[in-house]
Protein backbone atom coordinates (compact mmCIF):
# COMPACT_ATOMS: atom_id res chain seq x y z
CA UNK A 1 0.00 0.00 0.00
CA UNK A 2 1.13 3.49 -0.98
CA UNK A 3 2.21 5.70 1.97
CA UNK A 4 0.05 8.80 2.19
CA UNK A 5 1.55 11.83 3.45
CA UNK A 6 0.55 13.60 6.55
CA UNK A 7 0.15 17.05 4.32
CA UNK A 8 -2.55 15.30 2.17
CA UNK A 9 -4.82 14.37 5.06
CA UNK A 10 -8.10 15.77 4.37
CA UNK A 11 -11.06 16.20 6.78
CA UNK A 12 -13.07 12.63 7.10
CA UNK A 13 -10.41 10.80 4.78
CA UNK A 14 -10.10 7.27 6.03
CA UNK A 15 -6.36 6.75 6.38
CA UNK A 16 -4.02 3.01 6.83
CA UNK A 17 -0.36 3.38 6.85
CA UNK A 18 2.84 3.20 9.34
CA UNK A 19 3.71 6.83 10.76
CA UNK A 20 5.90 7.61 13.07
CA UNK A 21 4.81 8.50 16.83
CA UNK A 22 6.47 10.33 19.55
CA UNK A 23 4.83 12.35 22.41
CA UNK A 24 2.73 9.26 23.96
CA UNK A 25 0.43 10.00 26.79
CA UNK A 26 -1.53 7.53 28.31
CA UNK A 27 -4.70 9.42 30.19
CA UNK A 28 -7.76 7.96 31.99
CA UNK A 29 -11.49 9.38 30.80
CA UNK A 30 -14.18 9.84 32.82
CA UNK A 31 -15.68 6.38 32.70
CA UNK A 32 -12.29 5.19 33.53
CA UNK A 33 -11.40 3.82 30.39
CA UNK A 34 -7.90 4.42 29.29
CA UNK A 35 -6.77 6.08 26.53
CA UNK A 36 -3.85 6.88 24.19
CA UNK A 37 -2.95 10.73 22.63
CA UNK A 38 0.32 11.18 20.69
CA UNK A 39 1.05 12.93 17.95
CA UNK A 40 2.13 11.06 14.54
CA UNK A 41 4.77 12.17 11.89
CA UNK A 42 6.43 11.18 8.42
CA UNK A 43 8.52 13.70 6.35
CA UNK A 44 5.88 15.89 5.10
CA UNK A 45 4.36 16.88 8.61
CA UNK A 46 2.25 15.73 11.62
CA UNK A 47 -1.44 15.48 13.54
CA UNK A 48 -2.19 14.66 16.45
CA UNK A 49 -3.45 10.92 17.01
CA UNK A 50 -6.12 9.66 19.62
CA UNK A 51 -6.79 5.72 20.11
CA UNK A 52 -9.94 5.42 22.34
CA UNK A 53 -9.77 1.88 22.76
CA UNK A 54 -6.06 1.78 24.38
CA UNK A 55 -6.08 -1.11 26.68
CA UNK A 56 -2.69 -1.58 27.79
CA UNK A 57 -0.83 -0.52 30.99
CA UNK A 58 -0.62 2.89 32.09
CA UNK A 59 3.36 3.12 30.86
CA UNK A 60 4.09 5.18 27.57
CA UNK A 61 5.43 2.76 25.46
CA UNK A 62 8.39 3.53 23.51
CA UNK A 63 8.46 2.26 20.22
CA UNK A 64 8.84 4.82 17.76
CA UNK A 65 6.52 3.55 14.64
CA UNK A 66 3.10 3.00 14.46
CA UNK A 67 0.79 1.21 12.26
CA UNK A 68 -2.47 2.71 12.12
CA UNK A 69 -5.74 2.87 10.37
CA UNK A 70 -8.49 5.46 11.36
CA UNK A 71 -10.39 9.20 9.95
CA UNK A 72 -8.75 12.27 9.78
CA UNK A 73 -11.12 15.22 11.97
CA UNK A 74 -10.70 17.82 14.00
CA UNK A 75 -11.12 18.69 17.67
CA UNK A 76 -10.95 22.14 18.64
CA UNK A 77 -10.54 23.88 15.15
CA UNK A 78 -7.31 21.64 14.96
CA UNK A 79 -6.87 18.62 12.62
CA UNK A 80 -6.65 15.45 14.45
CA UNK A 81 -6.65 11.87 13.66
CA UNK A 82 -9.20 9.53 15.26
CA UNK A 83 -7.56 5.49 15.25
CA UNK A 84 -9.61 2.37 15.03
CA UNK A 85 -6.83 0.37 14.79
CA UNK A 86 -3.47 1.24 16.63
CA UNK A 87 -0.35 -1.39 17.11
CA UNK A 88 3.20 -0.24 18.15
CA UNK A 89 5.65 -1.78 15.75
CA UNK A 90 8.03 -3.96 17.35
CA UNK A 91 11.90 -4.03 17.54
CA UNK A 92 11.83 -6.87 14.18
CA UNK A 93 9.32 -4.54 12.07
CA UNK A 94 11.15 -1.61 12.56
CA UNK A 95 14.36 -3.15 11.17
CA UNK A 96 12.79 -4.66 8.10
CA UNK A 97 10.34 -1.92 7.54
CA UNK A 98 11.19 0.31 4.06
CA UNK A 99 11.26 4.15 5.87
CA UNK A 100 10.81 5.96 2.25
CA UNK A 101 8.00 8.65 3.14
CA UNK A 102 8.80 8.88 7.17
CA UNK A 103 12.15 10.20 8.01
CA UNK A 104 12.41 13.70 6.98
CA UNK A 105 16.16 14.33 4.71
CA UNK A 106 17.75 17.69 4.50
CA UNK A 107 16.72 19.37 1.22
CA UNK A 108 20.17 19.14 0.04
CA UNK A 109 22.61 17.39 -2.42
CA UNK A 110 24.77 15.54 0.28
CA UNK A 111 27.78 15.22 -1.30
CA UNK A 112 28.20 18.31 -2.35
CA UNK A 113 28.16 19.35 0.98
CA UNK A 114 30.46 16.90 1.78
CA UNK A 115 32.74 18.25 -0.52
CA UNK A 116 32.11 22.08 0.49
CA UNK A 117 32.71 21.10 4.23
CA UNK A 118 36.04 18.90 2.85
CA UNK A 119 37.04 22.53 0.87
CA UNK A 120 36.15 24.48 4.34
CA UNK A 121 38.85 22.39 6.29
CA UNK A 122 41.20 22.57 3.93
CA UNK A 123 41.07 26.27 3.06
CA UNK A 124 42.36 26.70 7.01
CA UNK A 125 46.06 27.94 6.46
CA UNK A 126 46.69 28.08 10.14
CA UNK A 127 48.54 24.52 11.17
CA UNK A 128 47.38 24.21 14.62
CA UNK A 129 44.13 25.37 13.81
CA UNK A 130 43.43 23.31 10.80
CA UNK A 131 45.41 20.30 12.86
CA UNK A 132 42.57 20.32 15.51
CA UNK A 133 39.75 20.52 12.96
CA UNK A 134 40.96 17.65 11.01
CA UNK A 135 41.63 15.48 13.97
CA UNK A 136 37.98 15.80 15.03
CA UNK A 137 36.50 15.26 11.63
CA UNK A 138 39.20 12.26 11.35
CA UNK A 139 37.37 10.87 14.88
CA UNK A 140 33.83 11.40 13.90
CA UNK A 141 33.17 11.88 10.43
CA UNK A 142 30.46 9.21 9.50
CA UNK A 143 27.78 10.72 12.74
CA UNK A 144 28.52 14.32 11.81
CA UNK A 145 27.92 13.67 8.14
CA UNK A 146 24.22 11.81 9.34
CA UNK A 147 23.31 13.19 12.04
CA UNK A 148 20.24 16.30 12.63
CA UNK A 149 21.69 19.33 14.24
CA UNK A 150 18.52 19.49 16.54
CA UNK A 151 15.72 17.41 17.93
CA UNK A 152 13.10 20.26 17.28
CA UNK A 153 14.24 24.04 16.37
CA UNK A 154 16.08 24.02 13.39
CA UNK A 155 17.61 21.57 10.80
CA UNK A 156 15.93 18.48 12.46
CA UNK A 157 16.32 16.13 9.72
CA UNK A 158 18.98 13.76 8.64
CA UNK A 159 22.41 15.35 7.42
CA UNK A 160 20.91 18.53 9.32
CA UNK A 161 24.02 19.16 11.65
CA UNK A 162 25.95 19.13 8.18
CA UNK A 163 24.05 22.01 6.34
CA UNK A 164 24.19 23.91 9.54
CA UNK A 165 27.45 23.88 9.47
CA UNK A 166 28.80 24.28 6.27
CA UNK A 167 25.96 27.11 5.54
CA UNK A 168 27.50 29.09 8.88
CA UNK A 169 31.06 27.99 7.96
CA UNK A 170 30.39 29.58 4.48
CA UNK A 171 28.84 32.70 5.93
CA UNK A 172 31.87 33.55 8.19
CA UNK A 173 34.05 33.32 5.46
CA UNK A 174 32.37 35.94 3.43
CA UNK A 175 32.31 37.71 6.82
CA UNK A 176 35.76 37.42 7.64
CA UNK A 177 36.78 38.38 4.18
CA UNK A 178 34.80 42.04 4.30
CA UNK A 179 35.69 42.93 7.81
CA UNK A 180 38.75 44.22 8.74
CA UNK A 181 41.20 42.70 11.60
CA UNK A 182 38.94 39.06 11.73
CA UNK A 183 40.88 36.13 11.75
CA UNK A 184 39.31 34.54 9.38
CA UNK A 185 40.62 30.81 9.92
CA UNK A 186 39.68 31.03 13.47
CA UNK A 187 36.11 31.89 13.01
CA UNK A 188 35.72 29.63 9.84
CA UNK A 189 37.29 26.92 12.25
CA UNK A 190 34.90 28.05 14.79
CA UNK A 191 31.67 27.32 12.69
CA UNK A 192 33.13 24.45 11.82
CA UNK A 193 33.26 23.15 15.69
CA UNK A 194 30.37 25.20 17.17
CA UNK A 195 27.99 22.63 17.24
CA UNK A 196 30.75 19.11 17.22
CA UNK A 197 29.84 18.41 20.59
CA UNK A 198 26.11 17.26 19.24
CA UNK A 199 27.53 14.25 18.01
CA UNK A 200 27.45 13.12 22.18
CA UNK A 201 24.59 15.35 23.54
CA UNK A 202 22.24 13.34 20.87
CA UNK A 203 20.39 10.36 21.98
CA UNK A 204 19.58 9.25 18.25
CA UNK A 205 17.39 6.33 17.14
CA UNK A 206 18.46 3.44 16.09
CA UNK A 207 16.03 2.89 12.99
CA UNK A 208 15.47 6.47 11.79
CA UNK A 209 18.70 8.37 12.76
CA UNK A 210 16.54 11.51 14.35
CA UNK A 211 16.92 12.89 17.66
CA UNK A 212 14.90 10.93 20.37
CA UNK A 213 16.37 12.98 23.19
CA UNK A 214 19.28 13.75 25.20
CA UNK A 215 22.24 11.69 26.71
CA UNK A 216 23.45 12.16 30.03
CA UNK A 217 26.04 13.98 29.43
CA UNK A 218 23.55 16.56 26.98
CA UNK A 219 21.57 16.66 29.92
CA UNK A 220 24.00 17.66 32.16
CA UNK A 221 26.96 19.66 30.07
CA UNK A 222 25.28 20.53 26.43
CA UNK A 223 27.28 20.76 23.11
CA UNK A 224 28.90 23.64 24.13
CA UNK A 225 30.62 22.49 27.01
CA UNK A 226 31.32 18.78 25.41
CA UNK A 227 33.05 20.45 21.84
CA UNK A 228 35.23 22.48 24.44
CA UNK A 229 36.06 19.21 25.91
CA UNK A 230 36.43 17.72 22.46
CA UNK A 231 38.72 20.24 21.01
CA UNK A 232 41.10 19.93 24.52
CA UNK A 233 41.66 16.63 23.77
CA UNK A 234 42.22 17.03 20.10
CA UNK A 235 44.85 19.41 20.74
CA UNK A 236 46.56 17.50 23.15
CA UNK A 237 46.36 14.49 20.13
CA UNK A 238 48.03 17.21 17.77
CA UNK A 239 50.23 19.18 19.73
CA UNK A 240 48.67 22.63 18.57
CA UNK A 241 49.69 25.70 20.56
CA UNK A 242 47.82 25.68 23.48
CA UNK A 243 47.17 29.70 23.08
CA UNK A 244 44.90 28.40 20.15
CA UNK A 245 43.52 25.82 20.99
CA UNK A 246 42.13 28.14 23.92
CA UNK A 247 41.17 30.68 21.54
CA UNK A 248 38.61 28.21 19.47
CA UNK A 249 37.48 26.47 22.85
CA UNK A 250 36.57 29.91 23.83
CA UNK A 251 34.28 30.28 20.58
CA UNK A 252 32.84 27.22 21.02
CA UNK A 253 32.01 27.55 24.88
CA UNK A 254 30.66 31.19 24.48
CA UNK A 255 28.36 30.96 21.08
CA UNK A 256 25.19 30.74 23.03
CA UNK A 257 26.16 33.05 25.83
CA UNK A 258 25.54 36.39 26.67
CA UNK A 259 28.81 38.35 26.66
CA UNK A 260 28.56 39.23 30.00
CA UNK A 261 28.78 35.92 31.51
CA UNK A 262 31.87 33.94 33.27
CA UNK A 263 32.51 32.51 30.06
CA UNK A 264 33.54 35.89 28.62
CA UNK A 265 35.86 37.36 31.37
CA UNK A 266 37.90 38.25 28.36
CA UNK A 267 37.45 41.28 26.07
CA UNK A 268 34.88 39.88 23.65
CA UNK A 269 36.80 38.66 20.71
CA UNK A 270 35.42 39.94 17.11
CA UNK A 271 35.12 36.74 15.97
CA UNK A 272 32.75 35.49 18.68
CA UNK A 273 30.77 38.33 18.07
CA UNK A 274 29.98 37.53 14.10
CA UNK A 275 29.92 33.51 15.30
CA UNK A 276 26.94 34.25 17.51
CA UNK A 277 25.28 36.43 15.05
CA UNK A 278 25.97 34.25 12.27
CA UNK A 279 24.97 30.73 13.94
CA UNK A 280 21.76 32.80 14.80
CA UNK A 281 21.27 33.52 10.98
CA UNK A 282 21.58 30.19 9.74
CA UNK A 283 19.15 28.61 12.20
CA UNK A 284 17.06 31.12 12.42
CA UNK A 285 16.39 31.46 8.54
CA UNK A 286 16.09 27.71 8.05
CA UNK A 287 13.71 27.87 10.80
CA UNK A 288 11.39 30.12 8.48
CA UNK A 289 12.10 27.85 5.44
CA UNK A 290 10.69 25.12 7.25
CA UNK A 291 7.57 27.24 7.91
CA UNK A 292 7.34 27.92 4.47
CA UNK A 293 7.45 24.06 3.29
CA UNK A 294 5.18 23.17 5.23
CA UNK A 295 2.51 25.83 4.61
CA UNK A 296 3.54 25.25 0.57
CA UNK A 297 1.73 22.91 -0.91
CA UNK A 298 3.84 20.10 -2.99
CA UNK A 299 6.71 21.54 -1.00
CA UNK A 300 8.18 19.22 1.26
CA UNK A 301 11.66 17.90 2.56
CA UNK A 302 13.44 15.04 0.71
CA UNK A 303 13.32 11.48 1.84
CA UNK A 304 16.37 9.47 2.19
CA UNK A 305 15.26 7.70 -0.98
CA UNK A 306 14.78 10.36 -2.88
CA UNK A 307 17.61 12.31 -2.21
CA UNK A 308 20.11 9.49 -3.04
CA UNK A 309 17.51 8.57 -6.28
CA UNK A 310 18.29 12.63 -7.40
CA UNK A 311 22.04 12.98 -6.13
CA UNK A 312 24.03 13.69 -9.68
CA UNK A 313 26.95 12.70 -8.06
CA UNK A 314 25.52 9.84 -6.11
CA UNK A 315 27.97 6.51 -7.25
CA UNK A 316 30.94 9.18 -8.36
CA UNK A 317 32.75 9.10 -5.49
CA UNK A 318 32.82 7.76 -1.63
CA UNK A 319 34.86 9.78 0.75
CA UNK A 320 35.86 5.92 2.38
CA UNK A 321 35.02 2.78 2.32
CA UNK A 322 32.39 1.70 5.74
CA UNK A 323 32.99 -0.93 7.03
CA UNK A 324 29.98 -3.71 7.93
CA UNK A 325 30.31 -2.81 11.83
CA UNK A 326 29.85 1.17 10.86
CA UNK A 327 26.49 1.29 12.52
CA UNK A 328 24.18 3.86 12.97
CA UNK A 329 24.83 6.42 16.09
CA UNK A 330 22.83 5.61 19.25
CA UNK A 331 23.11 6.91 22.38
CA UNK A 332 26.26 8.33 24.59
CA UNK A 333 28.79 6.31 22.48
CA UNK A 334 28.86 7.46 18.74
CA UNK A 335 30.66 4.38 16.59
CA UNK A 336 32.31 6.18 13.73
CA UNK A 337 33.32 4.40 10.88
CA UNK A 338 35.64 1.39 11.54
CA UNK A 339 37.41 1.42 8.92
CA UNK A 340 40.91 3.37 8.46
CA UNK A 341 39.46 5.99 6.59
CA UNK A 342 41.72 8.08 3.23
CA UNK A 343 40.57 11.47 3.70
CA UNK A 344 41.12 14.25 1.00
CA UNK A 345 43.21 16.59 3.52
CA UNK A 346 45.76 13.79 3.55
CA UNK A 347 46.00 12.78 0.24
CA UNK A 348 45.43 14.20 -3.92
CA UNK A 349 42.83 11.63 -4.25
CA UNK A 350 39.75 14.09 -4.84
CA UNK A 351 41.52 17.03 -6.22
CA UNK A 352 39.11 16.33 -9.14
CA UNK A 353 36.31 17.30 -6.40
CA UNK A 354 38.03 20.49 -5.34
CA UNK A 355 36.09 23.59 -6.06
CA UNK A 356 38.17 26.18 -8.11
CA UNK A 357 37.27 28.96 -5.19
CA UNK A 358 39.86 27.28 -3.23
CA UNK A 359 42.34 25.73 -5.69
CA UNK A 360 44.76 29.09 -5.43
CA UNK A 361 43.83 30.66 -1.84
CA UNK A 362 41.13 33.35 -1.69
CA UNK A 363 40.75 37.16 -3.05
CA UNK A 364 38.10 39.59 -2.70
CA UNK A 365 36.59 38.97 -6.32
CA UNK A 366 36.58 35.11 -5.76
CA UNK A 367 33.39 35.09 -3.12
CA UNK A 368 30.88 32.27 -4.87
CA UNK A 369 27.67 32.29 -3.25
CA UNK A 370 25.92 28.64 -2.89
């Protein structure tokens, strides 16, 4: 049976289909009959969901797909979905279950970001600098390139945390390269890192790859505190100048706080300044682009499916070979890939790849928006 989207529910339509479902609450009516409210989603959008005939015990369960059949109404001048028939898949039909129509993709040609982000890294002239940023993308490569940058807010599809950061990374470049007395490979390096530390504040699931909440240590420290912690050891790996390495902790530690917190005892540096304003930009505009896809009819985010189905470049080239144990990320332990990975920093092998903005070092005529 053909998945139907959520955005093409219309008002008494008589829907069947496997959505997924997050936000379970299990509530008691007046007769004392339990019930179940959630709300469902698949890449288009989401409704709430209410299954009058929930029978089970009082505990939310936690599967994260849903097979359902039921009408589409409203309740309160706000669409809702009214279920007949409600089962929770389990653990086995999850993992065989096709997930074309439900996980939401970023709306972008992956490996060209790949490559823009691979052009970012290598564009940073400064050794220690560029050391410490290739030693973390060495380490975790394979989550960042997958992973959303958010569970809710902004960019909270697959490959999100990649956009974010190669749109921002792109951004302070042009802003470095107009503003006077910025150094420009420590705020590029900066946007690079701002938001590393997501890769182990993410509890992400198993089956989809979205955020299903925080890990302990997001709870408790948040991806500020972790990509400081991150780039301390990295520097220590690579022997970069402590004096630098403290500079882009510092950016990373400070980009969501207020200048006059402990974080800042410092004069503000310039290049925090147009870090905060320029993560802020990026989020906040894709924020309103999300707005505007859903309200847009026929406008929607990719699927995994049919991103790699429409990727020009999507058998050209691999950055490495995975490995069979590179597994999805889940939970306080990110796997990265397995394998000994060739990346292009340490090697000619995708010079090919290399756009010509950054084949011969940068010059004031040579910005190329994206």
């Amino acid at each position: 049976m053909d998945h139907i989207n959520i955005s093409d529910f219309q008002v008494s339509r008589a829907i069947s289909g496997i959505y997924r479902i997050s936000n379970i609450q299990i509530k008691r009516a007046r007769n004392g009959n339990t019930y179940l409210k959630a709300v469902l989603f698949d890449a288009t959008g989401s409704i709430n969901i209410i299954f009058w005939e929930y029978s089970d015990s009082g505990v939310a369960p936690s599967s994260e797909l849903v097979s359902v059949v039921g009408t589409v109404g409203t309740y309160m001048g706000s669409p809702q979905f009214t279920a007949q028939s409600f089962r929770l898949l389990s653990a086995a039909d999850c993992q065989a279950l096709e997930l074309n129509g439900l996980v939401p993709c970023a709306p972008i040609n992956v490996k060209t970001y790949e490559i823009r982000l691979i052009n970012l890294i290598k564009s940073i002239s400064d050794t220690d600098i560029a050391s410490i940023c290739k030693q973390l993308f060495r380490e975790h490569w394979s989550t960042f390139l997958s992973i959303p940058a958010a569970q809710i807010k902004h960019h909270a599809f697959l490959h999100g945390l990649l956009m974010h950061t190669v749109d921002t990374a792109e951004l302070a470049d042009a802003a470095a390269r107009k503003r006077p007395g910025v150094n420009r490979d420590l705020l590029v390096a900066g946007a690079l890192l701002h938001d590393i530390g997501k890769i182990y504040e993410f509890d992400c699931s198993k089956y989809t790859g979205l955020v299903t909440g925080y890990t302990e240590k997001g709870q408790l420290l948040g991806h500020a505190a972790i990509g400081f912690e991150m780039i301390g050891r990295a520097a220590l790996v690579t022997g970069a100048n402590p004096h630098i390495a403290n500079q882009l902790q510092h950016l990373v530690l400070s980009h969501h706080i207020p200048l006059a917190t402990p974080a800042s005892y410092v004069d503000p540096m310039v290049e925090l300044e147009l870090l905060r304003k320029l993560d802020a930009t990026d989020s906040g505009c894709e924020r309103c682009l999300e707005t505007g896809r859903r309200r847009l009819p026929n406008t929607t985010l990719t699927t995994s499916n049919e991103q790699s189905a429409s990727s020009p470049e999507a058998d050209t080239y691999s950055l490495f070979s995975v490995s069979e144990g590179d597994e999805a990320h889940n939970g306080s332990s990110p796997q990265g890939n397995t394998a000994d990975p060739v990346f292009p920093w340490d090697t000619n092998v995708f010079s090919e790849c290399v756009d010509p903005m950054y084949e011969n070092g940068y010059e004031d005529n040579d910005i190329q928006w994206y």
